[in-house]
Protein backbone atom coordinates (compact mmCIF):
# COMPACT_ATOMS: atom_id res chain seq x y z
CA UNK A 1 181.78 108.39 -15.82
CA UNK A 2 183.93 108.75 -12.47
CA UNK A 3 181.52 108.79 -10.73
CA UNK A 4 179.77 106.08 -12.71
CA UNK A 5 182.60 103.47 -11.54
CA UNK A 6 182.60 104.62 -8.24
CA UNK A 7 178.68 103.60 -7.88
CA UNK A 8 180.33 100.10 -9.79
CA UNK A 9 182.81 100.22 -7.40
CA UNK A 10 180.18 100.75 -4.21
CA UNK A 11 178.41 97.89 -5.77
CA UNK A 12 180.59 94.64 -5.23
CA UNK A 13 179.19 93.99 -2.07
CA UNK A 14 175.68 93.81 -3.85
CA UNK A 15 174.38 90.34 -4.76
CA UNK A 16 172.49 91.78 -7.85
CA UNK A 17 175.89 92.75 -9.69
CA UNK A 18 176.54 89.95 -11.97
CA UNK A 19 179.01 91.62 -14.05
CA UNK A 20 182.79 92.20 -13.72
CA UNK A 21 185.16 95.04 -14.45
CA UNK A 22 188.80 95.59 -14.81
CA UNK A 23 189.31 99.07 -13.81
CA UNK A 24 189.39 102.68 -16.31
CA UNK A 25 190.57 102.70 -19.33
CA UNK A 26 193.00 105.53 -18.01
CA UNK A 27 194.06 102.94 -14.92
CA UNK A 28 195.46 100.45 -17.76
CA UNK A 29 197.54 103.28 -19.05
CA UNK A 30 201.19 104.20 -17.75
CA UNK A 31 201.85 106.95 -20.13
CA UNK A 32 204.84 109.26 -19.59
CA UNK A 33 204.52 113.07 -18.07
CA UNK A 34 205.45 114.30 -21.76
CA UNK A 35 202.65 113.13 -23.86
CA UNK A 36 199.59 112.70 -20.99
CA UNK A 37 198.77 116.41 -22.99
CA UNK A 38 199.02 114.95 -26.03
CA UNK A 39 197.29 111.15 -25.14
CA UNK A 40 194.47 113.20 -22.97
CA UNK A 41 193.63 115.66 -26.18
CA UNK A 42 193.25 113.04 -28.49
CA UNK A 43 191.34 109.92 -26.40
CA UNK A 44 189.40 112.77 -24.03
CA UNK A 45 186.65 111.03 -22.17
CA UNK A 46 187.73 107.79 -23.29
CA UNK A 47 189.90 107.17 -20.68
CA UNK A 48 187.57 106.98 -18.37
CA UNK A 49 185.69 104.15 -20.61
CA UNK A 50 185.17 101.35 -17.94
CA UNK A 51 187.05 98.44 -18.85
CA UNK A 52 185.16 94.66 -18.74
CA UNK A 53 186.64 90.84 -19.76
CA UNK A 54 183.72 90.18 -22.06
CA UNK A 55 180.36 91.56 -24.09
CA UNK A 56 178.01 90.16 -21.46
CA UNK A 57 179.84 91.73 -19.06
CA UNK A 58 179.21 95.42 -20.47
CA UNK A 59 175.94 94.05 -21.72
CA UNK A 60 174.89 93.26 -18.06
CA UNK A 61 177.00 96.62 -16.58
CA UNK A 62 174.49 98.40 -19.16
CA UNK A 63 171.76 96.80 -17.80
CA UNK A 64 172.50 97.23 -13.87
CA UNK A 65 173.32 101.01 -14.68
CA UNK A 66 169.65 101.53 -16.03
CA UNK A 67 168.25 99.45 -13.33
CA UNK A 68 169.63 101.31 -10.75
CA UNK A 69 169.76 104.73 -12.45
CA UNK A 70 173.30 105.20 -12.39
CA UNK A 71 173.39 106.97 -15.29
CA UNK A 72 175.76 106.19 -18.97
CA UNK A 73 178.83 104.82 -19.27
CA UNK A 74 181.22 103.61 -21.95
CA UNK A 75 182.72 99.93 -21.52
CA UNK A 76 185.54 98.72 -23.24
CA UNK A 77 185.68 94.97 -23.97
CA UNK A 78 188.89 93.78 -23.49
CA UNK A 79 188.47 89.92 -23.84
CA UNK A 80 185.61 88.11 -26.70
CA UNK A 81 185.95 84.64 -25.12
CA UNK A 82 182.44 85.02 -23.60
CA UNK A 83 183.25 83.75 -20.27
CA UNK A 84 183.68 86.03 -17.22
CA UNK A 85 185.60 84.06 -15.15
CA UNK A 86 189.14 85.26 -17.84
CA UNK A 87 188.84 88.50 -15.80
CA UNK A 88 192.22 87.59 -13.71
CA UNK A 89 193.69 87.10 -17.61
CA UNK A 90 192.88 89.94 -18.98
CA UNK A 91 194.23 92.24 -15.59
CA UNK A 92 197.00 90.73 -16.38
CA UNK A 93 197.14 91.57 -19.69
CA UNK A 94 196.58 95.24 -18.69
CA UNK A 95 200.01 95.31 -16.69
CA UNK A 96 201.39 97.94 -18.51
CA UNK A 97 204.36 97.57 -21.04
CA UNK A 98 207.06 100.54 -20.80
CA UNK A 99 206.20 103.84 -22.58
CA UNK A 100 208.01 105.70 -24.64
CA UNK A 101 210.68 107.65 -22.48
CA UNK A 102 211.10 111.49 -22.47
CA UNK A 103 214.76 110.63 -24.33
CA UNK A 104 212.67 110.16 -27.38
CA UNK A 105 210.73 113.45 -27.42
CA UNK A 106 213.53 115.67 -28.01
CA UNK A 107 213.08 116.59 -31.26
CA UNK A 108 212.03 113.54 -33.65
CA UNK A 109 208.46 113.38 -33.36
CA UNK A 110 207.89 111.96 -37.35
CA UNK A 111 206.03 108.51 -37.37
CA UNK A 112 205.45 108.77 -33.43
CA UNK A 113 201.83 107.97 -32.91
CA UNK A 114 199.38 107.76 -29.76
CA UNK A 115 199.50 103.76 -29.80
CA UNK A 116 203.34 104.39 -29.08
CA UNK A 117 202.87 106.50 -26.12
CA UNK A 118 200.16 104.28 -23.94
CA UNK A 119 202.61 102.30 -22.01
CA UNK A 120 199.93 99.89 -22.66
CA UNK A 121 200.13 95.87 -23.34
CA UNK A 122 200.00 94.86 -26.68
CA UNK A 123 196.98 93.12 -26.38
CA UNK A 124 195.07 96.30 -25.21
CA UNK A 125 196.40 98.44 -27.57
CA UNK A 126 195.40 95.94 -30.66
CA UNK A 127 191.97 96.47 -28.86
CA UNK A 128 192.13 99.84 -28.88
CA UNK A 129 193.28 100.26 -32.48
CA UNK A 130 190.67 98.11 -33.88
CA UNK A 131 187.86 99.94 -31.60
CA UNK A 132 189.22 103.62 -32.12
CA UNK A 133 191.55 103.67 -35.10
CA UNK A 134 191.78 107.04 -36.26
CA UNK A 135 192.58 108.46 -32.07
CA UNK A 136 195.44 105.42 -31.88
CA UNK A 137 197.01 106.81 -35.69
CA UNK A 138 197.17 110.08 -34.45
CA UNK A 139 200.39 111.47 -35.19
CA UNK A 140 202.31 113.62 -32.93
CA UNK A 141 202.81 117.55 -34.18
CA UNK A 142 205.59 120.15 -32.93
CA UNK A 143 202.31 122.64 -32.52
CA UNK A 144 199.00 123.53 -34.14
CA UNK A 145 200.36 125.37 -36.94
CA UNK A 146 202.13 121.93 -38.09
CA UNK A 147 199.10 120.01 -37.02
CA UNK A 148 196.90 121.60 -38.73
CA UNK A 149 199.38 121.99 -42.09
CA UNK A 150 200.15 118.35 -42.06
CA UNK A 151 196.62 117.43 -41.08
CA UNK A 152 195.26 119.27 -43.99
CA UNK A 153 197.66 117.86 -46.26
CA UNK A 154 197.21 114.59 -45.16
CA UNK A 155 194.05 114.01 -43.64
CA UNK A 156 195.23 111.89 -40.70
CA UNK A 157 194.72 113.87 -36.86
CA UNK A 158 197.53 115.36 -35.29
CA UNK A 159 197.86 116.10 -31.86
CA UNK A 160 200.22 118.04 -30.01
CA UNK A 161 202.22 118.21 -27.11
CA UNK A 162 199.49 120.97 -25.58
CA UNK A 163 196.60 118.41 -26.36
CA UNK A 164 195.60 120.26 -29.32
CA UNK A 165 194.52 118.27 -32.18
CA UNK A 166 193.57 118.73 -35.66
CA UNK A 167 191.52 116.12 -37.94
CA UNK A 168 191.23 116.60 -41.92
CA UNK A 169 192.83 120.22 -41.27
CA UNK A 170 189.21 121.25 -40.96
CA UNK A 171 188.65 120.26 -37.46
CA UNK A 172 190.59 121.66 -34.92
CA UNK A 173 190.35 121.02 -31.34
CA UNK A 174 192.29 123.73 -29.30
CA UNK A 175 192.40 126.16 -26.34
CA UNK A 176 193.95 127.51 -23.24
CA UNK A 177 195.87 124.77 -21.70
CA UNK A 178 196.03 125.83 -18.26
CA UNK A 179 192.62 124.13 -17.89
CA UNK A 180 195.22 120.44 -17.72
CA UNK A 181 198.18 121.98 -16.66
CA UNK A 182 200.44 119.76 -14.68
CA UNK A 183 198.98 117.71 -12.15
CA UNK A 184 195.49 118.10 -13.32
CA UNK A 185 194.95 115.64 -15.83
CA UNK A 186 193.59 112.05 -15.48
CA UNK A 187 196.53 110.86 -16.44
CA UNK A 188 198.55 112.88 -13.82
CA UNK A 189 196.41 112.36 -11.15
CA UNK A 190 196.49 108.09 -11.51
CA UNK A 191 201.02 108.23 -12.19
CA UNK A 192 200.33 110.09 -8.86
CA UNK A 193 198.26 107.48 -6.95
CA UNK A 194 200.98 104.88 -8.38
């Protein structure tokens, strides 16, 4: 999908684009060194959904994409007012709120969920929860073992720290986490270019 926006990107300049964009998903997101892990396990390729003001916007994105063989791509739409011209309102709206501070990781992780940790306006993450509820309720886990206990008891996903999650207790989602180590997540990489 990287790529995918950067042939968007490339295409401003063309008169055929009649579509607009906002940016990545993972651009509207300001989430704290501690959890990118934890945010990157759960909402995975996600982040690089491409955000747009409207439906005909991603309807029309859609359309250039298999016009000019550029491939899939995920949109999110991040405004339903039908109009492309709100696209200055809703980059606004993506200015990110504060996210949660390392302070609060210490050792209190009950009730913390992904939607807390976006550093994301509220507007965007209402979107977000109502277009992928059960990756914004993830709860936060001290490490697999408890993920995967609390997951099975529960049935709600639990990620940890590592970016390991665990959904219905069944389905577990884990590995060797030097593959995202420090600096080369998404997430890293655009707190860097900040």
């Amino acid at each position: 999908t990287t790529t995918l926006f950067r042939s968007l990107l490339l295409s401003q300049t063309e008169p055929q684009r009649e579509f607009h964009y906002v940016g990545t998903l993972a651009d509207a997101l300001k989430v704290d060194a501690k959890w990118e892990r934890a945010v990157e396990g759960v909402l995975g390729s996600s982040l690089q959904s491409i955000v747009v003001p409207t439906p005909d916007d991603a309807a029309r994105a859609a359309h250039w994409l298999r016009e000019n063989n550029g491939g899939r791509a995920s949109f999110l739409v991040t405004g339903l007012h039908g109009a492309s011209d709100e696209i200055e309102t809703i980059s606004r709206q993506l200015q990110a709120r504060p996210a949660l501070s390392l302070a609060y990781a210490s050792d209190d992780l009950e009730g913390l969920r992904i939607s807390d940790l976006l550093g994301a306006r509220p507007e965007l993450v209402s979107v977000l929860q109502r277009t992928m509820p059960q990756k914004m309720n993830a709860r936060i886990a001290s490490s697999l073992y408890d993920a995967i206990t609390r997951s099975f008891a529960t049935g709600e996903v639990y990620v940890t720290l590592n970016g390991d999650w665990v959904a219905g207790g069944q389905f577990v989602n884990a590995g060797d986490a030097r593959a995202v180590e420090e600096g080369a997540g998404l997430l890293a990489f655009k707190r860097e270019l900040r």
